[in-house]
Each structure stands twice: as C-alpha cells, then as structure tokens.
C-alpha atoms as a PDB file:
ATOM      1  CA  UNK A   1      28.098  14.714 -49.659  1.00  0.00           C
ATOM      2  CA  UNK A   2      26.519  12.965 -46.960  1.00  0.00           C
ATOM      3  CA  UNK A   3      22.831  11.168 -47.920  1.00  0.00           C
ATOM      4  CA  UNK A   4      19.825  12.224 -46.240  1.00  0.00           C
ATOM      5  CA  UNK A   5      18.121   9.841 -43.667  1.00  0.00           C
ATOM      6  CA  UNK A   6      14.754   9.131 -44.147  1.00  0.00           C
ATOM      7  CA  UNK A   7      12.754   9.309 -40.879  1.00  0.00           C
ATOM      8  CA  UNK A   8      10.614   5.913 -40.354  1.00  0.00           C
ATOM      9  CA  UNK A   9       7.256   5.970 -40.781  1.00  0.00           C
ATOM     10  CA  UNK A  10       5.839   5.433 -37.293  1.00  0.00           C
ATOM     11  CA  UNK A  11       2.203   6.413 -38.417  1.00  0.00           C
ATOM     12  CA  UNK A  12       1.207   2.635 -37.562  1.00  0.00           C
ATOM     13  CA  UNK A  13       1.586   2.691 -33.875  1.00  0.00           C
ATOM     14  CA  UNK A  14      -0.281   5.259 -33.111  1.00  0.00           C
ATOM     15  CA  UNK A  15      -4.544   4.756 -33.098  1.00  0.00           C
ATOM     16  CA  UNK A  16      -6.611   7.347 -34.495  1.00  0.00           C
ATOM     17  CA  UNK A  17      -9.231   8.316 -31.279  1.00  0.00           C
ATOM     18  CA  UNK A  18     -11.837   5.801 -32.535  1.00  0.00           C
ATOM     19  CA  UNK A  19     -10.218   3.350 -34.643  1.00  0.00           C
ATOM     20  CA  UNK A  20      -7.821   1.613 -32.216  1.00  0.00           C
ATOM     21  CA  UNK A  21      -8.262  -2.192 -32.574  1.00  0.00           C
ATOM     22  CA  UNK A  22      -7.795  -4.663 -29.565  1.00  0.00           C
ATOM     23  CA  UNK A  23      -4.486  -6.706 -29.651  1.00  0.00           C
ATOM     24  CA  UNK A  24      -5.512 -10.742 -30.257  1.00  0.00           C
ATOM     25  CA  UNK A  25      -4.835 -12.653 -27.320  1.00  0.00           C
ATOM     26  CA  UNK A  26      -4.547 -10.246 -24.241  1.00  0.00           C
ATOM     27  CA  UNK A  27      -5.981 -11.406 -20.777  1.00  0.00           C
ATOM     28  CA  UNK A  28      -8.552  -9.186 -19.288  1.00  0.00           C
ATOM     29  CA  UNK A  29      -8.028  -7.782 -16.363  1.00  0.00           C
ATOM     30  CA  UNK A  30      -9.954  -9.092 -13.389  1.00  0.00           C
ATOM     31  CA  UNK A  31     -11.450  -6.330 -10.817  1.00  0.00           C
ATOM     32  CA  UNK A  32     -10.328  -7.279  -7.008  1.00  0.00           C
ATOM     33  CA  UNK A  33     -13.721  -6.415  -4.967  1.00  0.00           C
ATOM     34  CA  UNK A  34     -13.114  -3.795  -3.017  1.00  0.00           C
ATOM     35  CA  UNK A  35     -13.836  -4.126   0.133  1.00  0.00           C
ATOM     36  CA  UNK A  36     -15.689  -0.404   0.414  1.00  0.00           C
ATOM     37  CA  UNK A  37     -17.402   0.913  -3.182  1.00  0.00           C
ATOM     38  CA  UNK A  38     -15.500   3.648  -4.587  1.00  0.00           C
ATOM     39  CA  UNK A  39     -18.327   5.475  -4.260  1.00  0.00           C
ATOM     40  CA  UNK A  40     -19.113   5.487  -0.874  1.00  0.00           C
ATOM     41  CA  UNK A  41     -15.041   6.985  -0.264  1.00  0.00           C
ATOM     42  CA  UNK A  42     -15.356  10.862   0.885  1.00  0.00           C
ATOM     43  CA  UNK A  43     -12.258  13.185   1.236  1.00  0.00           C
ATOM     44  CA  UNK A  44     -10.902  13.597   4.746  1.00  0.00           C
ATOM     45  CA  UNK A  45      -7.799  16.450   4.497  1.00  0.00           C
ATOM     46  CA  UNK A  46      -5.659  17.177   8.229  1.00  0.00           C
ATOM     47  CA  UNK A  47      -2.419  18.231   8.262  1.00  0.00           C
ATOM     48  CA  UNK A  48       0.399  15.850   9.905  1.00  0.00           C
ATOM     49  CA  UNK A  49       3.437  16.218  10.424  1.00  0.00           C
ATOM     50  CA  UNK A  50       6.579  15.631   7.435  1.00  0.00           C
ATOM     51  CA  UNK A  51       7.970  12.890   9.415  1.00  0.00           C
ATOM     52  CA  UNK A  52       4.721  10.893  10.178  1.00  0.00           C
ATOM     53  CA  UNK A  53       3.507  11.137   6.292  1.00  0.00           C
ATOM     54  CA  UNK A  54       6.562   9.496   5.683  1.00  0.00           C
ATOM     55  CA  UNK A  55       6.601   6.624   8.372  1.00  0.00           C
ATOM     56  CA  UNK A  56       3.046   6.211   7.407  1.00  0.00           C
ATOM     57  CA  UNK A  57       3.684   6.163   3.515  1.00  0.00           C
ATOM     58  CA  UNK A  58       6.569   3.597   3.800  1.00  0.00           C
ATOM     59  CA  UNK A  59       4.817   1.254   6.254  1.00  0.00           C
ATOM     60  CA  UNK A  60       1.669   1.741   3.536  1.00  0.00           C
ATOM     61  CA  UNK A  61       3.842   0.482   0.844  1.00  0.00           C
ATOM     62  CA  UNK A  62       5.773  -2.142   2.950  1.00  0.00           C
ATOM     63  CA  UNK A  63       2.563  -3.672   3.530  1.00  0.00           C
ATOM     64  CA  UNK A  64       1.183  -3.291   0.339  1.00  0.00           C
ATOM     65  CA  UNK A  65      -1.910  -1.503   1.685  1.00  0.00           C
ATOM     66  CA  UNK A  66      -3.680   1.605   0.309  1.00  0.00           C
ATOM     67  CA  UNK A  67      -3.680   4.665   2.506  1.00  0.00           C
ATOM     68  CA  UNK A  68      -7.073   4.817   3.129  1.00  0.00           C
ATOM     69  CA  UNK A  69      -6.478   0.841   3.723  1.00  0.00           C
ATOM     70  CA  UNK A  70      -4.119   1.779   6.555  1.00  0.00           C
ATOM     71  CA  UNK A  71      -5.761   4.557   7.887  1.00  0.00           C
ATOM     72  CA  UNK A  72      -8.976   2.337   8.758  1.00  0.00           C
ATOM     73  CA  UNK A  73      -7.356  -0.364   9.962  1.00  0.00           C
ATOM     74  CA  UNK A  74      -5.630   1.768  12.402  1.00  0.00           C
ATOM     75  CA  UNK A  75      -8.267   3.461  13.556  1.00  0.00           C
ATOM     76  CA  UNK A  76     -10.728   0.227  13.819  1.00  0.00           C
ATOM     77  CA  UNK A  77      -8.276  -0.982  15.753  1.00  0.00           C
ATOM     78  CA  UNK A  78      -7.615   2.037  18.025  1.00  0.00           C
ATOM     79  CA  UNK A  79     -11.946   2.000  18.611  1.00  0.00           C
ATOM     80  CA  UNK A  80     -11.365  -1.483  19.619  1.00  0.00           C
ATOM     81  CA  UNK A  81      -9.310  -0.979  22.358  1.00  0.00           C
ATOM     82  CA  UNK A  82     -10.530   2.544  23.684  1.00  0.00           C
ATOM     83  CA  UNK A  83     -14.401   1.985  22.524  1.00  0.00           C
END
C-alpha cells in the first residue's frame, strides 16, 4: 500500500489583505517625471487600419516609446512642417 503524501503547507506565502509585511532590503522604486501629468491625458479613439496599428505598435516598441509618446511626437512634428 502506497503512503499518502502530505501536501506542504504553503499558508506562509500568502499575506492576509492587511497584514503583509515589507521584505528588508528592497530598493524603492523611483517615479520617471512624466513629461505630461497623467491627469491631464484624455481618450482620443479613431479607427486605423490593421496594418498601420501594427507598423505603428512595432516602431512604438522598437523605440521604446509609449503610444501616446509616438503619437505626439509625430504629430508635433507634422505641425512643424505644415503649421
């Protein structure tokens, strides 16, 4: 006859909403300023098309910007050169 496994108590890893304790020694995170307030950001929604949500996602992320990042600096340059 085969013995029974016992199942591990786990009850230590998980925090009880209220009681969780901060781990010793762990480096706060520093807030980059942004360079608009989170705030201030308002939804804009338009449709493009599949193709040009991707181009503009992967150039986004090749570039490490944001989006929103991308889509202003586009378009602050696009004002610059047609007023």
């Amino acid at each position: 006859m085969a013995a029974k496994k016992l199942a591990p108590d786990l009850s230590g890893l998980v925090a009880t909403k209220g009681q969780a304790a901060p781990v010793a020694n762990i480096p706060q995170r520093s807030a980059a300023p942004a360079e608009e307030p989170e705030a201030n950001n308002v939804p804009l929604n338009f449709r493009v098309s599949a193709d040009l949500r991707r181009r503009f996602r992967m150039f986004a992320a090749a570039h490490d910007l944001k989006l929103n990042e991308l889509l202003r600096l586009a378009f602050d340059e696009y004002e610059k050169r047609h007023g």
